[in-house]
Protein backbone atom coordinates (compact mmCIF):
# COMPACT_ATOMS: atom_id res chain seq x y z
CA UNK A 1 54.02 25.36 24.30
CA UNK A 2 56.05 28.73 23.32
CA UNK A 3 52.90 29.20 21.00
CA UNK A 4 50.52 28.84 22.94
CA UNK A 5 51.86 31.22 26.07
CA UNK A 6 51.98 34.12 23.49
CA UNK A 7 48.61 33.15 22.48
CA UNK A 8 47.34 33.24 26.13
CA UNK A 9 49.14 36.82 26.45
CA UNK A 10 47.37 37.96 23.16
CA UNK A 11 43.97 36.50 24.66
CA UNK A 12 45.04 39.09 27.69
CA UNK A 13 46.08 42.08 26.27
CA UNK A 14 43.26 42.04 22.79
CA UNK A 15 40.59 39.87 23.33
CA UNK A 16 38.36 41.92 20.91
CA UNK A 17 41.02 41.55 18.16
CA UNK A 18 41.44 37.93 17.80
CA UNK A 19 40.48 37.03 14.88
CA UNK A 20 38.33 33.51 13.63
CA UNK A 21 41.60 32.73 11.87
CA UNK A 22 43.43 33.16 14.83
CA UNK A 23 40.95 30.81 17.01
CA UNK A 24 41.49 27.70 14.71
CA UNK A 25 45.47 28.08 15.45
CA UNK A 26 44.87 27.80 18.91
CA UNK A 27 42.53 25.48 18.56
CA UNK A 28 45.53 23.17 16.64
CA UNK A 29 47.84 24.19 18.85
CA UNK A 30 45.68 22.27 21.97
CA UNK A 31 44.87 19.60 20.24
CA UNK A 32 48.92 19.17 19.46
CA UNK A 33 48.92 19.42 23.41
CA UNK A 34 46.07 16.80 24.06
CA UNK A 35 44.73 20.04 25.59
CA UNK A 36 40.81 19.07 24.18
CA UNK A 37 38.60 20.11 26.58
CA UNK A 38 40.56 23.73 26.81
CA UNK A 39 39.59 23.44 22.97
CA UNK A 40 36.24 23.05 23.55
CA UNK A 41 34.79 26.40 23.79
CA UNK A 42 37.18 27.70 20.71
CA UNK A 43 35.23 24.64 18.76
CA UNK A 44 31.95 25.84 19.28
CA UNK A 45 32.40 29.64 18.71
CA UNK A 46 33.83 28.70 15.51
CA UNK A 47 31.35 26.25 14.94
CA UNK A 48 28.83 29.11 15.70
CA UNK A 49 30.55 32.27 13.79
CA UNK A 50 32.03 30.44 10.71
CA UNK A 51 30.90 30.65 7.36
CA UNK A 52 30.32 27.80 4.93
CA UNK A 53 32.15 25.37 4.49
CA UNK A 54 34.62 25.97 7.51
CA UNK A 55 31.23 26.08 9.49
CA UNK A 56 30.13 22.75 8.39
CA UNK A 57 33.60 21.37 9.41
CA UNK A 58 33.72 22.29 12.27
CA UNK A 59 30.62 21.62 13.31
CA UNK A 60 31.24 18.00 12.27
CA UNK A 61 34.25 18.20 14.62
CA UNK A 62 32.32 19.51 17.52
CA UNK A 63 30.70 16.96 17.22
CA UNK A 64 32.96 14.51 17.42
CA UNK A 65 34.70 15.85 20.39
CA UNK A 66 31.57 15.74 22.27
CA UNK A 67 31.34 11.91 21.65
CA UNK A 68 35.16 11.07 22.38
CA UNK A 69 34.94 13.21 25.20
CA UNK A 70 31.77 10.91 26.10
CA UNK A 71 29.99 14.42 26.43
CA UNK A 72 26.43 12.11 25.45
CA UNK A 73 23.81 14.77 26.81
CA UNK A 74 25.64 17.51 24.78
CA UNK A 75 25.95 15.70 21.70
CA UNK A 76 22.55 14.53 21.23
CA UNK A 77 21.47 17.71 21.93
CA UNK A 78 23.37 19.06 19.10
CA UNK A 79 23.09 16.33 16.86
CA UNK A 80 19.38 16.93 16.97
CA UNK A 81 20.31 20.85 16.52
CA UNK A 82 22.36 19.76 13.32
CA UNK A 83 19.65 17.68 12.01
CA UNK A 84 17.40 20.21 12.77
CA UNK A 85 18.81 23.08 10.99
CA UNK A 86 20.58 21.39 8.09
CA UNK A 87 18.73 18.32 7.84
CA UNK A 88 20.07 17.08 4.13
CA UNK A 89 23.01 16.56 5.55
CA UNK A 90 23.31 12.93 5.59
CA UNK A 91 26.71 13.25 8.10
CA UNK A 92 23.86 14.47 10.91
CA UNK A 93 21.87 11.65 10.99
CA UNK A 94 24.61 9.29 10.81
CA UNK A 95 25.81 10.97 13.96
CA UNK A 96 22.98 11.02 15.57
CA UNK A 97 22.21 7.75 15.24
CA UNK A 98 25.64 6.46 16.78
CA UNK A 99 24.89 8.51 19.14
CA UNK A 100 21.47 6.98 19.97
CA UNK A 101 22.89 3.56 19.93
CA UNK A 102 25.62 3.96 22.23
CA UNK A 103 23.12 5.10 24.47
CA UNK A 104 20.84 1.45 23.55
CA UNK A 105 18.21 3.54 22.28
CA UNK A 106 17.81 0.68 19.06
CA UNK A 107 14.58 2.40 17.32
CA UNK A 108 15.25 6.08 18.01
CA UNK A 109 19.20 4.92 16.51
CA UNK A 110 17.13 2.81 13.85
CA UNK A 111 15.04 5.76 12.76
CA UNK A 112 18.01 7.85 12.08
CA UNK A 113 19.80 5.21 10.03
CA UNK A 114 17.25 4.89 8.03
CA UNK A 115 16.98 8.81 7.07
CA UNK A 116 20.42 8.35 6.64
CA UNK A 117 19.91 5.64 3.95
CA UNK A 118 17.05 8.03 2.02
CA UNK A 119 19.94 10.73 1.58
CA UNK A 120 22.85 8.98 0.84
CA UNK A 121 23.70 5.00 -0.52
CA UNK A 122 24.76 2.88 2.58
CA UNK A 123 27.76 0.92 2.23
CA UNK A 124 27.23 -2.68 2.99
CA UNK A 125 28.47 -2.49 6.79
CA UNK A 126 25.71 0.48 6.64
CA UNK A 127 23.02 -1.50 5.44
CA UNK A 128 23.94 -4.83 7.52
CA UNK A 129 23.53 -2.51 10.81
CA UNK A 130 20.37 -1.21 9.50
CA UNK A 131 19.54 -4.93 8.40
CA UNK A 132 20.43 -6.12 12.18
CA UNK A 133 18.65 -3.50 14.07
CA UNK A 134 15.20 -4.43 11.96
CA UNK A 135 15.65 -7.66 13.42
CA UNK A 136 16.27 -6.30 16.85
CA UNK A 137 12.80 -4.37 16.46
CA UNK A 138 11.45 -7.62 15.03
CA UNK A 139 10.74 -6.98 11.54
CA UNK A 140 12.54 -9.48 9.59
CA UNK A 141 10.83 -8.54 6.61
CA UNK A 142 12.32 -5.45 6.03
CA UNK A 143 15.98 -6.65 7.69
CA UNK A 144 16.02 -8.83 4.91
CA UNK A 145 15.28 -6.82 1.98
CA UNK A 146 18.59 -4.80 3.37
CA UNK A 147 20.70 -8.21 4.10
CA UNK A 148 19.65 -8.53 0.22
CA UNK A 149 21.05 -5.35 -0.84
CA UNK A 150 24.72 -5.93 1.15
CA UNK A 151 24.54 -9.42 -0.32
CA UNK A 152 24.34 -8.45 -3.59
CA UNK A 153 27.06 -5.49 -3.00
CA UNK A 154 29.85 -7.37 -0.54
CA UNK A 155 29.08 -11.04 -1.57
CA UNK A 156 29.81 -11.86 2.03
CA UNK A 157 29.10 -15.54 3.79
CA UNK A 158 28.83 -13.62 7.11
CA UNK A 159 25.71 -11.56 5.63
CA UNK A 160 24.59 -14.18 3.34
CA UNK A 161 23.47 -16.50 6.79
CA UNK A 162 22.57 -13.65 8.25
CA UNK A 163 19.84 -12.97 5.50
CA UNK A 164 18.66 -16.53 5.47
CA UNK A 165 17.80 -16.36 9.27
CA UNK A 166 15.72 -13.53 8.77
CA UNK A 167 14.15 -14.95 5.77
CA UNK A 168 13.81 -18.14 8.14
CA UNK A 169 11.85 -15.54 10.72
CA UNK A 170 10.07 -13.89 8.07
CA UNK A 171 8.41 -17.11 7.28
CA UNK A 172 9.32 -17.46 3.57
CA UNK A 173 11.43 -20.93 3.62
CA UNK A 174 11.51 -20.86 -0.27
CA UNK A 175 13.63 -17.59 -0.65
CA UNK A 176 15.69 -18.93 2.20
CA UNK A 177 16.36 -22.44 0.47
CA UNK A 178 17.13 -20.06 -3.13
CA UNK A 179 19.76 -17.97 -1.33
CA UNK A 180 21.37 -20.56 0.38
CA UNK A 181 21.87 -22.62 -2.68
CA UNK A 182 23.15 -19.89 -4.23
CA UNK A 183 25.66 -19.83 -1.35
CA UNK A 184 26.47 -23.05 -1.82
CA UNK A 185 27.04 -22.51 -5.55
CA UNK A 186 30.52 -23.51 -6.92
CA UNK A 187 32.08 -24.20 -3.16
CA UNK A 188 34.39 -26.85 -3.14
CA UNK A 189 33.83 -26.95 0.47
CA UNK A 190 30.21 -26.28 1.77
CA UNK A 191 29.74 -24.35 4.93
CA UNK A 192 28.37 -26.60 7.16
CA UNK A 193 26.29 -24.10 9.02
CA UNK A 194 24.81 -23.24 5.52
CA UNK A 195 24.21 -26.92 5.29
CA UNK A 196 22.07 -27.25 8.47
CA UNK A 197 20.18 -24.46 7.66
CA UNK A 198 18.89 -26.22 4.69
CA UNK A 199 18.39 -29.02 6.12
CA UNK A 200 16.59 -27.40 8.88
CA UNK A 201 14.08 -25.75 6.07
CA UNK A 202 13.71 -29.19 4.45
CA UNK A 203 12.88 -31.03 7.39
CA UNK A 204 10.11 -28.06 8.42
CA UNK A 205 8.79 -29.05 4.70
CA UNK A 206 8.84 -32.43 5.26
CA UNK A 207 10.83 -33.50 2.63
CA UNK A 208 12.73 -35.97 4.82
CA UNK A 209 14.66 -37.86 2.67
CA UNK A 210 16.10 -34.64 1.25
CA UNK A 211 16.96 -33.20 4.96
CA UNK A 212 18.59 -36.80 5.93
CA UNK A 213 21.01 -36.66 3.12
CA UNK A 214 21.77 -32.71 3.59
CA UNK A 215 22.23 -33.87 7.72
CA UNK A 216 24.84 -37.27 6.82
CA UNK A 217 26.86 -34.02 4.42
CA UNK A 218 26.71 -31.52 7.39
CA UNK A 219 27.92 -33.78 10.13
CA UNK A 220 30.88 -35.27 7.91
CA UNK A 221 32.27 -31.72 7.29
CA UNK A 222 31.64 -30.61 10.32
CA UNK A 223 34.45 -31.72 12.06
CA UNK A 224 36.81 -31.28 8.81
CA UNK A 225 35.56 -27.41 7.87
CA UNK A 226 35.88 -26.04 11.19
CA UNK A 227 39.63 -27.50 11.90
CA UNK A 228 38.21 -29.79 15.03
CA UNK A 229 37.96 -33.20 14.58
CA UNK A 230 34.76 -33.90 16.84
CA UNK A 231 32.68 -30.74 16.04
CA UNK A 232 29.94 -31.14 18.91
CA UNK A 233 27.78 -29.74 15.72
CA UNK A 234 28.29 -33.30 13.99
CA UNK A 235 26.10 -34.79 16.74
CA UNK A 236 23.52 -32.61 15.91
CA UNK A 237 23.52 -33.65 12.31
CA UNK A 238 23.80 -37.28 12.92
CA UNK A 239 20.84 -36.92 15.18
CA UNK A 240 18.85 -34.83 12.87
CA UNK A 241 19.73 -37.61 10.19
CA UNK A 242 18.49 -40.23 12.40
CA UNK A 243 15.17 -38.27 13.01
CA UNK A 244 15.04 -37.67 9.42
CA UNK A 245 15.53 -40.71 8.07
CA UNK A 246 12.95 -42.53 10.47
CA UNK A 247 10.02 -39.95 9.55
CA UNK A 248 10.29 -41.64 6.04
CA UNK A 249 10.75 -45.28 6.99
CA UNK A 250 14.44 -45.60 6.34
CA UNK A 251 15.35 -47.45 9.69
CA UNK A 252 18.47 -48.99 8.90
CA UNK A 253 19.49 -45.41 7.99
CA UNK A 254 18.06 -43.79 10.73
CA UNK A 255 20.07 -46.81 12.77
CA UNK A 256 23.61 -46.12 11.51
CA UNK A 257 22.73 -42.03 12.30
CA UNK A 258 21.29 -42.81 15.76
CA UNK A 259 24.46 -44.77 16.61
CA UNK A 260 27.12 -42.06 15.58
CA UNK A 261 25.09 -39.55 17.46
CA UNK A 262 25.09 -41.30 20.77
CA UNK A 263 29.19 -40.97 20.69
CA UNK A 264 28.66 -37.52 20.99
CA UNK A 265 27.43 -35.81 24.86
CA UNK A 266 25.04 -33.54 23.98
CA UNK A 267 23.11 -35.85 21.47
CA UNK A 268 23.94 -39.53 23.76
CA UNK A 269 20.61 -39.76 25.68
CA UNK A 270 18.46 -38.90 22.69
CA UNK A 271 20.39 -40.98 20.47
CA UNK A 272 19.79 -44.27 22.73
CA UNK A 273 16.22 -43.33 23.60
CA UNK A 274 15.36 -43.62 19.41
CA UNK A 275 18.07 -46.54 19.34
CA UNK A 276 15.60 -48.28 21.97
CA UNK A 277 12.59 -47.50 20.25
CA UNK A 278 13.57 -48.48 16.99
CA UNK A 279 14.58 -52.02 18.52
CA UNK A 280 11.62 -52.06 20.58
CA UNK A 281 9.44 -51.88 16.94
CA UNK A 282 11.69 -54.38 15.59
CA UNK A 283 11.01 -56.89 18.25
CA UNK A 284 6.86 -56.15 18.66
CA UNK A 285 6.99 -56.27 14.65
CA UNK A 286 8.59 -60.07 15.02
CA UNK A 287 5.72 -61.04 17.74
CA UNK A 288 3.16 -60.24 15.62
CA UNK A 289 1.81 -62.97 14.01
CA UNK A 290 2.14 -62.80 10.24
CA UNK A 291 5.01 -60.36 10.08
């Protein structure tokens, strides 16, 4: 505070004599105040008058108090001054394109990222963003080429299902089924999720038999994996199983699944409505003569 005052009376008596040098200690000595808005115009003259590489700095933390200030007008305006002027600076568009997402703009913030990404290599929290917003946009394709990428870099389960549902979207069930075996790999204890997914992909394929047994796995460690003993996600897999099982003739199978689906809510009604039907074939097939 004693600082400050004489700097207020030096403002006074020789304003043409303060110095650049002289601006950045006041501008600390604010910020040691919480004092950021009085900072503000101090920031941009220097931000404006300094040479390189104090001028990129503090340009960068212009910036940066226009967005914590939620000053959103002023900094895209100057982010698109930054990028505009100095635009191999990968630090601009990475700014800019915060800035164009906390506003919901997803392509404008997209486009950005993805300038970003030509200048500099994304990290794989970088790449996952640019990954999610593809899919936001609807272009799975190209979400999970970048999904790949952060894969391959952070090894992450999170990502990995994240790149298997846009492989899912992008219509290539193949790559899908490759990368989640791959996840599955070595696991002593599958992720169930992982396990649906595949047997989602089969069951699209019709390779029933395949899905059924992938369903019975899924709905046993469901409950187990996920620390609740009646994951409402095991009646989903029993039910699947049953489905499964009766698309390739395997009723007695399809039975036992049907019957430990209907002890779950969700799944109950469906569950009894195939449990009736399958008893309803077995008593027509007994009618008919020669059966």
């Amino acid at each position: 505070k004693k600082a400050l005052a004489l700097f207020d009376t030096l403002l006074r008596n020789h304003p043409d004599q303060i110095t650049l040098a002289w601006k950045e200690t006041l501008v600390n000595i604010l910020f040691s105040l919480d004092r950021y808005r009085e900072a503000l115009p101090h920031i941009e003259e220097l931000a404006r008058a300094s040479r390189q590489p104090k001028k990129k700095r503090w340009q960068e933390v212009l910036l940066n108090r226009y967005l914590i200030l939620e000053m959103d007008e002023k900094a895209l305006a100057y982010a698109g001054f930054l990028t505009a002027s100095d635009p191999l600076e990968p630090k601009w568009w990475k700014g800019l394109s915060h800035i164009h997402l906390k506003q919901n703009h997803l392509e404008q913030g997209l486009a950005a990222l993805v300038i970003y990404g030509f200048l500099t290599p994304m990290s794989p929290e970088e790449l996952t963003l640019a990954a999610d917003l593809y899919c936001s946009v609807d272009a799975p394709q190209k979400a999970a080429a970048l999904y790949r990428d952060a894969q391959e870099t952070a090894g992450d389960s999170r990502i990995l299902e994240k790149l298997v549902r846009a492989l899912i979207r992008a219509h290539d069930p193949d790559n899908a089924l490759a990368w989640i075996d791959k996840g599955l790999e070595g696991g002593a204890d599958p992720d169930p999720d992982m396990l649906m997914m595949k047997a989602q992909l089969l069951y699209i394929q019709q390779s029933w038999a395949k899905a059924a047994g992938i369903y019975e796995k899924a709905a046993r460690l469901c409950g187990t994996a996920k620390g609740r003993e009646s994951d409402p996600e095991a009646g989903l897999a029993w039910l699947m199983a049953g489905y499964s099982s009766l698309n390739c003739d395997q009723r007695i199978k399809a039975e036992e699944a049907f019957k430990k689906a209907a002890v779950f809510k969700k799944q109950k009604k469906q569950a009894l409505s195939a449990l009736a039907r399958i008893n309803a074939f077995r008593t027509e097939k007994h009618l008919v003569p020669g059966h």
